[in-house]
C-alpha atoms as a PDB file:
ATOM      1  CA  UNK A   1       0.000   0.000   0.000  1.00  0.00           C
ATOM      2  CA  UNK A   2       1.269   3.393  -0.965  1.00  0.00           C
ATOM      3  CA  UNK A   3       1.681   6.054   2.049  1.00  0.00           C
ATOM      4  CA  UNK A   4      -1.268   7.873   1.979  1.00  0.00           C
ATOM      5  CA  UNK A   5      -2.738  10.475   4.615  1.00  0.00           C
ATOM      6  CA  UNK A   6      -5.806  10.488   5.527  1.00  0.00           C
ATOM      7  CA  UNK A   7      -6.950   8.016   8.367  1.00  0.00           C
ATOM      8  CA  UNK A   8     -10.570   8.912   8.122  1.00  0.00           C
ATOM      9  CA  UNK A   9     -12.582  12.351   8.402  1.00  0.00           C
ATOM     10  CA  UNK A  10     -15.581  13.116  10.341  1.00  0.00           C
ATOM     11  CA  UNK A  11     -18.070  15.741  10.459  1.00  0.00           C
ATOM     12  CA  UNK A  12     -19.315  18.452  12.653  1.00  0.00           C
ATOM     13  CA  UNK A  13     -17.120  18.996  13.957  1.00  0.00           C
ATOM     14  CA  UNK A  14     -14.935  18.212  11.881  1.00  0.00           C
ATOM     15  CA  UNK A  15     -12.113  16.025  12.645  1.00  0.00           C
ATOM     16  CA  UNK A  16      -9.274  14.584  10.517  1.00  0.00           C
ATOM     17  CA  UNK A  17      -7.288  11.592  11.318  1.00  0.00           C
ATOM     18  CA  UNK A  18      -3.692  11.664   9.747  1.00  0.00           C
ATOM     19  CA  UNK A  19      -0.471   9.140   9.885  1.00  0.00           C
ATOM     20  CA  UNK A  20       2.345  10.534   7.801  1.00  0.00           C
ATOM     21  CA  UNK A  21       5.927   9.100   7.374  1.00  0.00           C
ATOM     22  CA  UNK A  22       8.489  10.664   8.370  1.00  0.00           C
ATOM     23  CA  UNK A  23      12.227  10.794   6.973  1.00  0.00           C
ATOM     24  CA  UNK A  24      14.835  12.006   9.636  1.00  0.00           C
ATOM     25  CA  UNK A  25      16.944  14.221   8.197  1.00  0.00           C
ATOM     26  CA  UNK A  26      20.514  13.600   7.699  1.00  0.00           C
ATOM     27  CA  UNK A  27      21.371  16.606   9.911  1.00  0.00           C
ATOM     28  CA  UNK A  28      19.536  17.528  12.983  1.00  0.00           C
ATOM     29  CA  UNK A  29      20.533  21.157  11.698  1.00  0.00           C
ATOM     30  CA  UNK A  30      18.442  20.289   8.405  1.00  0.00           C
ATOM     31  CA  UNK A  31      14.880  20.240  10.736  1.00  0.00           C
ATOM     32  CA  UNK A  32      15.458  22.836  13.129  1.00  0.00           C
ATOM     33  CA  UNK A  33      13.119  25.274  10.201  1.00  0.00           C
ATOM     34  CA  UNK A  34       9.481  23.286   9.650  1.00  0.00           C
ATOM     35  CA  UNK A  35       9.813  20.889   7.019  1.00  0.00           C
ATOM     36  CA  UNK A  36       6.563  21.206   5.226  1.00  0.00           C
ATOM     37  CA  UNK A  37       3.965  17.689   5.383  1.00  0.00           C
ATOM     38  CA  UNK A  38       0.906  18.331   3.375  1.00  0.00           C
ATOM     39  CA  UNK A  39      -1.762  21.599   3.226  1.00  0.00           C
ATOM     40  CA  UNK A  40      -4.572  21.591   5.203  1.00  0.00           C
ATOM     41  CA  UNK A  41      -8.188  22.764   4.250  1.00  0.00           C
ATOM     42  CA  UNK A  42      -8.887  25.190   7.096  1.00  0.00           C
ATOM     43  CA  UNK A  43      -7.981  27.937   4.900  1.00  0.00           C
ATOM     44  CA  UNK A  44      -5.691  29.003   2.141  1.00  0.00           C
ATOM     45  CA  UNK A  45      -2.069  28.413   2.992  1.00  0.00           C
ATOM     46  CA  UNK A  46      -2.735  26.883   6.135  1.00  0.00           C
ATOM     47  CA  UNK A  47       0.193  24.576   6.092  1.00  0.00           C
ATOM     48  CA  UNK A  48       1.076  21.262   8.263  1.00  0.00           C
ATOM     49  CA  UNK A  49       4.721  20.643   8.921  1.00  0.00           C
ATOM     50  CA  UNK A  50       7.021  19.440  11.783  1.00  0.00           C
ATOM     51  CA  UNK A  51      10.590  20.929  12.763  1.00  0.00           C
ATOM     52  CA  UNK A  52      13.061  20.153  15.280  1.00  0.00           C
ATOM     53  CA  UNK A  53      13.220  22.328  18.519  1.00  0.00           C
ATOM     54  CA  UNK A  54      16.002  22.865  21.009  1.00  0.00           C
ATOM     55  CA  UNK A  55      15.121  22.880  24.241  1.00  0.00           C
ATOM     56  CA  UNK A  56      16.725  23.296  27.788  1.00  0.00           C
ATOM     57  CA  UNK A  57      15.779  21.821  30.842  1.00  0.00           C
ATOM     58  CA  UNK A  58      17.045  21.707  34.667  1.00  0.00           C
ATOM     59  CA  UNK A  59      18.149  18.224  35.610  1.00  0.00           C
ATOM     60  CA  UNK A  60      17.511  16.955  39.303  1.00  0.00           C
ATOM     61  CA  UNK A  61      20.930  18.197  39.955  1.00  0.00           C
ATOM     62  CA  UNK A  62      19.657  21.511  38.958  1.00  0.00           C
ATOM     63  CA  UNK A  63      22.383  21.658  35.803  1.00  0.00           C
ATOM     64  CA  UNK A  64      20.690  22.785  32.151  1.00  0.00           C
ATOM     65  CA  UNK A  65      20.716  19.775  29.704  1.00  0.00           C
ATOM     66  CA  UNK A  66      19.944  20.623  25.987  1.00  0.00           C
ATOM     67  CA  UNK A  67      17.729  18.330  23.732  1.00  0.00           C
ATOM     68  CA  UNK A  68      16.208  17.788  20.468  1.00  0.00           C
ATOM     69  CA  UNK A  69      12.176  18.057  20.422  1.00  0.00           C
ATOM     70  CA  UNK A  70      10.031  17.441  17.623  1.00  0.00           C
ATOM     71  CA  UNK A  71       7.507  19.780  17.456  1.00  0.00           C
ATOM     72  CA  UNK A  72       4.332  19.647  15.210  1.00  0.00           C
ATOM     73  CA  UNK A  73       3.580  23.065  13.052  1.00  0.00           C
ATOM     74  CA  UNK A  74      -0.116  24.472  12.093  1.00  0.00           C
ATOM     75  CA  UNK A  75       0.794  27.576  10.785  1.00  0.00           C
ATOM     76  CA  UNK A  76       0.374  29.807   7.449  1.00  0.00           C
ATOM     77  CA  UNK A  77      -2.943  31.673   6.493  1.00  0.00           C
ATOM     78  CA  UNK A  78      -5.876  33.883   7.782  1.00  0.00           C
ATOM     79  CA  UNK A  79      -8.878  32.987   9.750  1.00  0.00           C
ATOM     80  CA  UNK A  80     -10.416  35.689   7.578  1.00  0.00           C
ATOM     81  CA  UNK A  81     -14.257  34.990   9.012  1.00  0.00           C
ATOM     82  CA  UNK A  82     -15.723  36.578  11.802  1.00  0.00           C
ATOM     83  CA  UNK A  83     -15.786  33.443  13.728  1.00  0.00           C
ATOM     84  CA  UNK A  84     -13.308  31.997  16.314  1.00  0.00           C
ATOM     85  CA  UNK A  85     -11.867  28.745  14.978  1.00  0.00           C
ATOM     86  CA  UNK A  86     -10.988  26.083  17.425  1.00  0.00           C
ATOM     87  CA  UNK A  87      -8.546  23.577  16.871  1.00  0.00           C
ATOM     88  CA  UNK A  88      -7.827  20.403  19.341  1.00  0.00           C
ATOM     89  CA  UNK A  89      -4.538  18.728  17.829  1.00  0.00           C
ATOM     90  CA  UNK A  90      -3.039  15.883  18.761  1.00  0.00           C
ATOM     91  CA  UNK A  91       0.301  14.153  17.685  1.00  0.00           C
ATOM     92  CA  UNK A  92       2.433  11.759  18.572  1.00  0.00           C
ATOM     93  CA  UNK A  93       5.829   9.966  16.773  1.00  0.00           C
ATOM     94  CA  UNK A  94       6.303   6.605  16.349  1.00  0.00           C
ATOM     95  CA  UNK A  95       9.765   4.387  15.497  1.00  0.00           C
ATOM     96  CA  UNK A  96       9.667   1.809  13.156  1.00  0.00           C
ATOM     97  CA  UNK A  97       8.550  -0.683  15.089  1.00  0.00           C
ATOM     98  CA  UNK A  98       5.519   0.789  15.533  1.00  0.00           C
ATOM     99  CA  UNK A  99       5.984   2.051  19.369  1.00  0.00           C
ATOM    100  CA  UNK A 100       4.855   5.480  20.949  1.00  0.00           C
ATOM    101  CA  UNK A 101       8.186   7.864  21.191  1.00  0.00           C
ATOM    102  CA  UNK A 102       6.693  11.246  22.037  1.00  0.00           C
ATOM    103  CA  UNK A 103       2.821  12.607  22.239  1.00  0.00           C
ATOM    104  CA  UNK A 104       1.676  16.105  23.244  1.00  0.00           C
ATOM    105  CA  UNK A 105      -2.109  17.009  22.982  1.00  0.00           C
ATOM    106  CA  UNK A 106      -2.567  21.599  22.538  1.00  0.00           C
ATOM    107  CA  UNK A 107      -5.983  23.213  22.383  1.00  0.00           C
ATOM    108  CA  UNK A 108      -5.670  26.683  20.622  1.00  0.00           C
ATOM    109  CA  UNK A 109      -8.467  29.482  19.287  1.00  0.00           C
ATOM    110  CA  UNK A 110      -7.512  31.549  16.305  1.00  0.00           C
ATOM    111  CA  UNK A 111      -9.664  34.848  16.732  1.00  0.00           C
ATOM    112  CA  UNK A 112     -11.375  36.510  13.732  1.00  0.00           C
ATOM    113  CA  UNK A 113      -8.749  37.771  11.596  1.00  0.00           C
ATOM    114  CA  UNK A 114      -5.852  36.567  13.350  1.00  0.00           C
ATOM    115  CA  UNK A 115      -3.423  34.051  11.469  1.00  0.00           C
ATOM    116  CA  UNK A 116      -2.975  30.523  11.615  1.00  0.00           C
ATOM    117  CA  UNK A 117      -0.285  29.550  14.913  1.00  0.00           C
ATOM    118  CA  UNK A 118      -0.847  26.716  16.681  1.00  0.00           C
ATOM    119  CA  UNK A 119       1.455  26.498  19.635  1.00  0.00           C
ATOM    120  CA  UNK A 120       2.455  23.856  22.538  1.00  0.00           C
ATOM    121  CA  UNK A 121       2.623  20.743  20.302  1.00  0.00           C
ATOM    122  CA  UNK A 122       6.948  20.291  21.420  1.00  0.00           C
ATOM    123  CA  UNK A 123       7.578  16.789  22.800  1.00  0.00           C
ATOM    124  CA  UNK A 124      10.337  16.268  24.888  1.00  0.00           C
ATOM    125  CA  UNK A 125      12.831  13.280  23.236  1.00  0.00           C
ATOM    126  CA  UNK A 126      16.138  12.978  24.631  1.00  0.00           C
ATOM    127  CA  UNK A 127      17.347  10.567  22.049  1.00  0.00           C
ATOM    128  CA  UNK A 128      18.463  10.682  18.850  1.00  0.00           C
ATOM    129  CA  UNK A 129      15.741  11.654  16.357  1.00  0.00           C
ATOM    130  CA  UNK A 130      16.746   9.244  14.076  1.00  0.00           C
ATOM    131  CA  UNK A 131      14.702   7.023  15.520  1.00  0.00           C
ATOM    132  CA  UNK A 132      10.927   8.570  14.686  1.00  0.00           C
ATOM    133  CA  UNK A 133       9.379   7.083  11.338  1.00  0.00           C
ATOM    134  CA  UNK A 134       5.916   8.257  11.801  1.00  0.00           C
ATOM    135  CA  UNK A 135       3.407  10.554  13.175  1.00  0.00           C
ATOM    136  CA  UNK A 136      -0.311  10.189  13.902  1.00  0.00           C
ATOM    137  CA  UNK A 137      -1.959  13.302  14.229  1.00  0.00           C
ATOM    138  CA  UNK A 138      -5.968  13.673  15.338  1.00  0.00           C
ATOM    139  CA  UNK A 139      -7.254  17.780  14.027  1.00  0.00           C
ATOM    140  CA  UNK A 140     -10.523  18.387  15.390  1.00  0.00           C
ATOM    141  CA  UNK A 141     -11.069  21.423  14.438  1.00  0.00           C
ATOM    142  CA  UNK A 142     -14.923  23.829  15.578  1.00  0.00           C
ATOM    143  CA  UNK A 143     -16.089  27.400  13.871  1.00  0.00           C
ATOM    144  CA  UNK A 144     -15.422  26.786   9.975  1.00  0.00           C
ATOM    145  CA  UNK A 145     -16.287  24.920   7.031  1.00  0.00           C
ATOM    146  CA  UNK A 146     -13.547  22.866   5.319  1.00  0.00           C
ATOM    147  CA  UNK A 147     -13.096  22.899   1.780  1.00  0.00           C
ATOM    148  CA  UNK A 148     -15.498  20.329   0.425  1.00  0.00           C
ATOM    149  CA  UNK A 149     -13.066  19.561  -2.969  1.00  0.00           C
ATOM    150  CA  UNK A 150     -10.437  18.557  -0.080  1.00  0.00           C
ATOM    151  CA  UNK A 151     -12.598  15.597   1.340  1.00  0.00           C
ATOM    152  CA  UNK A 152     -12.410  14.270  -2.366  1.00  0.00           C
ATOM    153  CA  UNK A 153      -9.191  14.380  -3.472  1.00  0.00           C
ATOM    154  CA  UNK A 154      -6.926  12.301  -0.722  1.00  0.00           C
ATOM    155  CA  UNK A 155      -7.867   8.892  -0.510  1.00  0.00           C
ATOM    156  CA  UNK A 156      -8.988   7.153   2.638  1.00  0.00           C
ATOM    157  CA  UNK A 157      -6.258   4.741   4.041  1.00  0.00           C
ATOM    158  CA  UNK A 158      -7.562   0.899   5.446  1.00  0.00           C
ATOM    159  CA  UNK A 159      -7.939   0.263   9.036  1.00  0.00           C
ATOM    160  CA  UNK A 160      -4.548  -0.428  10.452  1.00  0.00           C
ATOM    161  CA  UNK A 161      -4.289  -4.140  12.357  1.00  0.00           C
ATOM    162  CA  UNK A 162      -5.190  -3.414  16.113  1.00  0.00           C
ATOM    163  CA  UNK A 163      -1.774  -3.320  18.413  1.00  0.00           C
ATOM    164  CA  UNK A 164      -1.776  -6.410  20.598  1.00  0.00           C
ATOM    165  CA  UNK A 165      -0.903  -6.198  24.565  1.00  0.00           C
ATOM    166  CA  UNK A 166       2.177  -6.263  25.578  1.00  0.00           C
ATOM    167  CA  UNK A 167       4.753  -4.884  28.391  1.00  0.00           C
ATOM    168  CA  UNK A 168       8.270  -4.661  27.480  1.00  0.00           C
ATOM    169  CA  UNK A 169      11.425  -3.253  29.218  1.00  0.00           C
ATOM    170  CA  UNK A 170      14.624  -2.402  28.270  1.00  0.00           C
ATOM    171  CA  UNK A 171      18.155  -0.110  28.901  1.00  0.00           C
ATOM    172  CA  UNK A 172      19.454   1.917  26.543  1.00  0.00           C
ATOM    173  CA  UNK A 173      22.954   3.423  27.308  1.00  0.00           C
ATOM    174  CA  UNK A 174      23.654   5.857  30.546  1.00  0.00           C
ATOM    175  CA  UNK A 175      21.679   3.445  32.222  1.00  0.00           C
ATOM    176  CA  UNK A 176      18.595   4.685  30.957  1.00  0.00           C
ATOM    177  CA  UNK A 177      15.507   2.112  31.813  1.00  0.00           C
ATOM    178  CA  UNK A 178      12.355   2.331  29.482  1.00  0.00           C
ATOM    179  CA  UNK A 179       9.216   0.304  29.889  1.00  0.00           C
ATOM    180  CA  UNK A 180       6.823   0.178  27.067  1.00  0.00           C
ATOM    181  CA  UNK A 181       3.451  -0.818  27.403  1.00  0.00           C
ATOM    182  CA  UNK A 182      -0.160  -1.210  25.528  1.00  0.00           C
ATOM    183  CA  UNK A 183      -3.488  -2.514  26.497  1.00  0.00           C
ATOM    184  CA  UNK A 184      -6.936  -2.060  26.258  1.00  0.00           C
ATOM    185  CA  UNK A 185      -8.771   0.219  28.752  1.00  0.00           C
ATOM    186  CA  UNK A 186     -11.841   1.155  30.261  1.00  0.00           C
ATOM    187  CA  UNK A 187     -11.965   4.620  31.697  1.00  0.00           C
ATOM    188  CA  UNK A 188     -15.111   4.300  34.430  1.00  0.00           C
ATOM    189  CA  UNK A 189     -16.742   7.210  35.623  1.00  0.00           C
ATOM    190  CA  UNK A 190     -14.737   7.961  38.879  1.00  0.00           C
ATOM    191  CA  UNK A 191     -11.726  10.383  39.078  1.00  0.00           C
ATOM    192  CA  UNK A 192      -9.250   8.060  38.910  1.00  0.00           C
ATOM    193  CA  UNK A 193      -8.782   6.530  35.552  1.00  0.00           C
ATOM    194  CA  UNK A 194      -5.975   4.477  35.529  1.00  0.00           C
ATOM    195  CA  UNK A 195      -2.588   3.564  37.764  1.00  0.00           C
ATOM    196  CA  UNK A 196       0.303   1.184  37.532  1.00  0.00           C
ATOM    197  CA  UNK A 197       1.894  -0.629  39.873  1.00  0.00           C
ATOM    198  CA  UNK A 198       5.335   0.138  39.894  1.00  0.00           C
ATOM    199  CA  UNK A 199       6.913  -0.230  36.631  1.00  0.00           C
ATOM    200  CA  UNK A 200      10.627  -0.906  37.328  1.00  0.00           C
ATOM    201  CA  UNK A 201      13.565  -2.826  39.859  1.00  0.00           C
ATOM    202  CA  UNK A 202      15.692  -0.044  40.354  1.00  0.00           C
ATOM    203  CA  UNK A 203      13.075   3.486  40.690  1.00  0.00           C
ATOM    204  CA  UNK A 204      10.196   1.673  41.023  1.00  0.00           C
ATOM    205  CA  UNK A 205       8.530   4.690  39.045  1.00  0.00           C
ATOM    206  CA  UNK A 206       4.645   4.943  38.774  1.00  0.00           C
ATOM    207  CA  UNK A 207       1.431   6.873  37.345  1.00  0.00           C
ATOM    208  CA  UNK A 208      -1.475   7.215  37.281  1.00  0.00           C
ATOM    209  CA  UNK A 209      -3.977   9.229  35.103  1.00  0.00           C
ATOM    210  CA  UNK A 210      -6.772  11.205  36.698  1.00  0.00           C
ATOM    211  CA  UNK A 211     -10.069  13.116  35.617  1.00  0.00           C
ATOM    212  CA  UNK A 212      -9.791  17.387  36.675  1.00  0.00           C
ATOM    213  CA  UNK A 213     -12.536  19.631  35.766  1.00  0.00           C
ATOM    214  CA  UNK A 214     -11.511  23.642  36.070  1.00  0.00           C
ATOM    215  CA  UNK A 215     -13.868  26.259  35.387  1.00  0.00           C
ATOM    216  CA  UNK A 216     -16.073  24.253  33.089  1.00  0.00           C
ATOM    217  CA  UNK A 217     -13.116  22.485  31.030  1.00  0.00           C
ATOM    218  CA  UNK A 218     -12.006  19.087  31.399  1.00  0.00           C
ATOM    219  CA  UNK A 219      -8.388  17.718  32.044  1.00  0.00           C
ATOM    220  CA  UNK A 220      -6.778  14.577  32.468  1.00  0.00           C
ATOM    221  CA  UNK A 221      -3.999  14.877  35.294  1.00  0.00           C
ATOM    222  CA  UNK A 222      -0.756  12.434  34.899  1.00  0.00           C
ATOM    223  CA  UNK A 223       0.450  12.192  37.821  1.00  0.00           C
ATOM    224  CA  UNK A 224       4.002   9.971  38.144  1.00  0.00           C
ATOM    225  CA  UNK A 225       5.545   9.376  41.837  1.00  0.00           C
ATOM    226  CA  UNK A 226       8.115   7.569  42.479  1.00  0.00           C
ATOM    227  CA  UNK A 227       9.662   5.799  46.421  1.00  0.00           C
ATOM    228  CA  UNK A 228      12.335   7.356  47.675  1.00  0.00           C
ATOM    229  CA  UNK A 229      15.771   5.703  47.390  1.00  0.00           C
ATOM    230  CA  UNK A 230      18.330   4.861  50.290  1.00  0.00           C
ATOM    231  CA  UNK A 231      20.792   6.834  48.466  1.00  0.00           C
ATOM    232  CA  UNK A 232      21.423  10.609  47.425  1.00  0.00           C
ATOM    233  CA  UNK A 233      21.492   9.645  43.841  1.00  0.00           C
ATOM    234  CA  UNK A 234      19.246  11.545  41.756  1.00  0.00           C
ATOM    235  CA  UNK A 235      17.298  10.203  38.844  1.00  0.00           C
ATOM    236  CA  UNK A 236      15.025  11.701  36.144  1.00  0.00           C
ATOM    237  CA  UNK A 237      11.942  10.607  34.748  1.00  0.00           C
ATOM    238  CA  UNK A 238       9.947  10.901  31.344  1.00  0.00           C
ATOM    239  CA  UNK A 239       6.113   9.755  30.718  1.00  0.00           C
ATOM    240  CA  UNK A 240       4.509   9.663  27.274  1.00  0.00           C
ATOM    241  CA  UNK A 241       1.446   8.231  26.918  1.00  0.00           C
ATOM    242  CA  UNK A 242      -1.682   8.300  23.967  1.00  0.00           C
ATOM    243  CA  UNK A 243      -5.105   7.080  24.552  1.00  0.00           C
ATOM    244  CA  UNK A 244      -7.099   5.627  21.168  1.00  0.00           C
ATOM    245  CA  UNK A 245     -10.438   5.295  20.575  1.00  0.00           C
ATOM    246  CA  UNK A 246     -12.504   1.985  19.633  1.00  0.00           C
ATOM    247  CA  UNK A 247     -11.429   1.922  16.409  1.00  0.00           C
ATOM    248  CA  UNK A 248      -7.397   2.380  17.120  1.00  0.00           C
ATOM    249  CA  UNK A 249      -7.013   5.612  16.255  1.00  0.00           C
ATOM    250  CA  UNK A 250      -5.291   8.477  18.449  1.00  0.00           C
ATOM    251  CA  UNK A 251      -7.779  10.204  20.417  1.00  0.00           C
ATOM    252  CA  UNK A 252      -5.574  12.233  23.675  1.00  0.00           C
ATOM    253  CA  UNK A 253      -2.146  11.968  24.478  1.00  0.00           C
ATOM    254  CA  UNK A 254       0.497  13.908  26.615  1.00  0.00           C
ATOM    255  CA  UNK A 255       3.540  13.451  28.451  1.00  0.00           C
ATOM    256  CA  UNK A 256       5.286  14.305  31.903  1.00  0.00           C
ATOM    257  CA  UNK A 257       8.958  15.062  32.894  1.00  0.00           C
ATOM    258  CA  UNK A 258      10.297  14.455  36.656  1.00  0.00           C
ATOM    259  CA  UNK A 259      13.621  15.756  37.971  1.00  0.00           C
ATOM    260  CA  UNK A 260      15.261  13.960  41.284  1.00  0.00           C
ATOM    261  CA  UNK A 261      13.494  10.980  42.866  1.00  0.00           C
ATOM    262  CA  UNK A 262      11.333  12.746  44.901  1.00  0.00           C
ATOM    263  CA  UNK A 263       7.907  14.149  45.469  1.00  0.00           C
ATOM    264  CA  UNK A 264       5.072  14.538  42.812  1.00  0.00           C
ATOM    265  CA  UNK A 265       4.647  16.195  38.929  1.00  0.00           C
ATOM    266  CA  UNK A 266       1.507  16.882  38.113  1.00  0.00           C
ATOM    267  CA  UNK A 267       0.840  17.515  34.021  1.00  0.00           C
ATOM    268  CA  UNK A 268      -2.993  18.874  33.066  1.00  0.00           C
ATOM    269  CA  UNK A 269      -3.413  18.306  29.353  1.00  0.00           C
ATOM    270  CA  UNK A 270      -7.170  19.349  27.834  1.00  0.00           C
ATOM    271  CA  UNK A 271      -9.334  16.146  26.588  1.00  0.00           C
ATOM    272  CA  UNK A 272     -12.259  16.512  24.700  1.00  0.00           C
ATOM    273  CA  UNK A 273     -15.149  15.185  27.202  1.00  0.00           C
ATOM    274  CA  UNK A 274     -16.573  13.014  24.378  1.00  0.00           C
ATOM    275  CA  UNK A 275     -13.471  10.783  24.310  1.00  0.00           C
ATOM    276  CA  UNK A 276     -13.932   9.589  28.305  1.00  0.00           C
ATOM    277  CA  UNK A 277     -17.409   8.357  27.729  1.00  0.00           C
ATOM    278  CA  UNK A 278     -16.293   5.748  25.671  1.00  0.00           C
ATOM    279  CA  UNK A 279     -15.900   2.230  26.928  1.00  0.00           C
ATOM    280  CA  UNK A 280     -13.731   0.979  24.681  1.00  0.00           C
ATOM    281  CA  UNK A 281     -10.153   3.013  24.980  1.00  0.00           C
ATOM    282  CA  UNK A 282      -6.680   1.912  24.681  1.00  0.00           C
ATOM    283  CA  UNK A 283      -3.831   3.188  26.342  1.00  0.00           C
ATOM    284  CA  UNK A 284       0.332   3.543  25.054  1.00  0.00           C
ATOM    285  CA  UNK A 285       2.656   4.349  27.339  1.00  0.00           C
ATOM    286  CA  UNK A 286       6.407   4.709  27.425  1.00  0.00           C
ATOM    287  CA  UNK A 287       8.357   5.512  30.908  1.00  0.00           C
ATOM    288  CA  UNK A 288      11.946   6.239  31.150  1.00  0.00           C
ATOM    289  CA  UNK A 289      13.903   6.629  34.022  1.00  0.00           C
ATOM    290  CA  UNK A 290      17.692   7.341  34.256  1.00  0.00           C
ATOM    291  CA  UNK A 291      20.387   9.418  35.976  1.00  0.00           C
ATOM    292  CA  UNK A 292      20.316  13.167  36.282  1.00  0.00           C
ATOM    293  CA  UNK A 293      21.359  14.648  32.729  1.00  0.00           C
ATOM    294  CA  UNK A 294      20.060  11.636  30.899  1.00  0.00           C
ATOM    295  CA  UNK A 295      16.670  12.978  30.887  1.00  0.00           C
END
């Protein structure tokens, strides 16, 4: 099968379901301007691309590390109605194998006459970023009309095999631990969605996801904790996790970073509050843990 684009579309509102390859490029340099995916129909010029950020963080030994995010790009053209547009993106990056590297979830409003930017969609990947192959993005976007010759012209790609359950772990270098898990999931009604025991011999990290409403908008909380060590050495932490819907395609996603082996990060990322009344979720995750400056 050729790579085509389009997942599936759906209407009112409307919301487009995308998995595009990726090809690293050869030089990290070579991303760090948007590299240009495909046009979307929002409006003229409104462009879909992804790009290469660097970012700096404080490790748990309060040092800055540097590393190379991707970062998804909505940008290009004028909301030129008198409308707000909403837009509820989601993306995450896959390797080749098929497993979750990176997922961040934004929620943006482009006023009436304001152009296209859609911010906060930088994953944090502290490894080499020749490793992503894919990305799944889910656009959901409120307030306009799409270009009807658009729903016609890409063609509509098969279901993709469901992912079966599984747990793996493994260490990459600078003793870096990473556990990778995927099953199927049934939210409930309660606050508490979802928690793992703990996930590995040495940190024994684990998280949990839980439901926040604020002012009439709804969250999900990931919440990671960890058990203190006998020790003063310090150790950093990474979540990424994506939720999919009952037909395995990426509904919610986000991600959570932990410095030192202590205490409690909480991470609030916007969910749409049709996606937690289904009963038939999934749930991706990928944990690493490793030594202050790793991470």
């Amino acid at each position: 099968m050729s790579n085509t684009q389009v997942l599936s579309l759906t209407k009112e509102p409307v919301t487009f379901h995308l998995d595009l390859p990726i090809h690293p490029p050869y030089d990290v340099c070579d991303a760090y301007d948007a590299i240009p995916m495909m046009g979307l129909p929002f409006t003229d010029g409104v462009t879909l691309g992804w790009k290469v950020s660097r970012m700096q963080f404080v490790d748990g030994m309060g040092k800055d590390v540097t590393f190379d995010c991707p970062n998804i790009v909505i940008t290009g053209g004028q909301n030129d109605t008198n409308k707000t547009i909403s837009l509820y993106v989601v993306a995450a990056f896959y390797d080749g194998a098929d497993r979750l590297l990176s997922c961040q979830t934004s929620e943006h409003s482009v006023q009436p006459w304001e152009r296209y930017d859609v911010p906060g969609l930088w994953s944090r990947f502290p490894f080499s970023i020749s490793e992503i192959n894919r990305v799944a993005l889910r656009i959901t976007i409120t307030g306009c009309e799409t270009k009807q010759t658009f729903v016609g012209t890409l063609p509509t790609m098969e279901s993709k095999p469901a992912k079966k359950e599984s747990k793996r772990e493994w260490k990459r270098a600078q003793q870096v631990i990473g556990i990778h898990g995927f099953q199927k999931w049934n939210p409930g009604k309660g606050e508490l969605l979802y928690a793992t025991e703990p996930l590995t011999k040495e940190n024994r990290l684990r998280f949990r996801l839980e439901r926040k409403k604020n002012h009439g908008f709804q969250y999900l909380a990931l919440v990671p904790s960890t058990d203190p060590v006998a020790n003063d050495k310090k150790y950093d932490n990474l979540i990424q996790y994506v939720l999919y819907d009952e037909k395995g395609r990426i509904c919610h996603g986000g991600s959570c970073m932990g410095m030192g082996n202590h205490g409690e990060y909480l991470s609030l990322v916007p969910i749409l509050p049709e996606i937690l009344t289904k009963e038939s979720l999934s749930i991706e995750y990928v944990v690493w843990e490793g030594p202050s400056g790793t991470l």
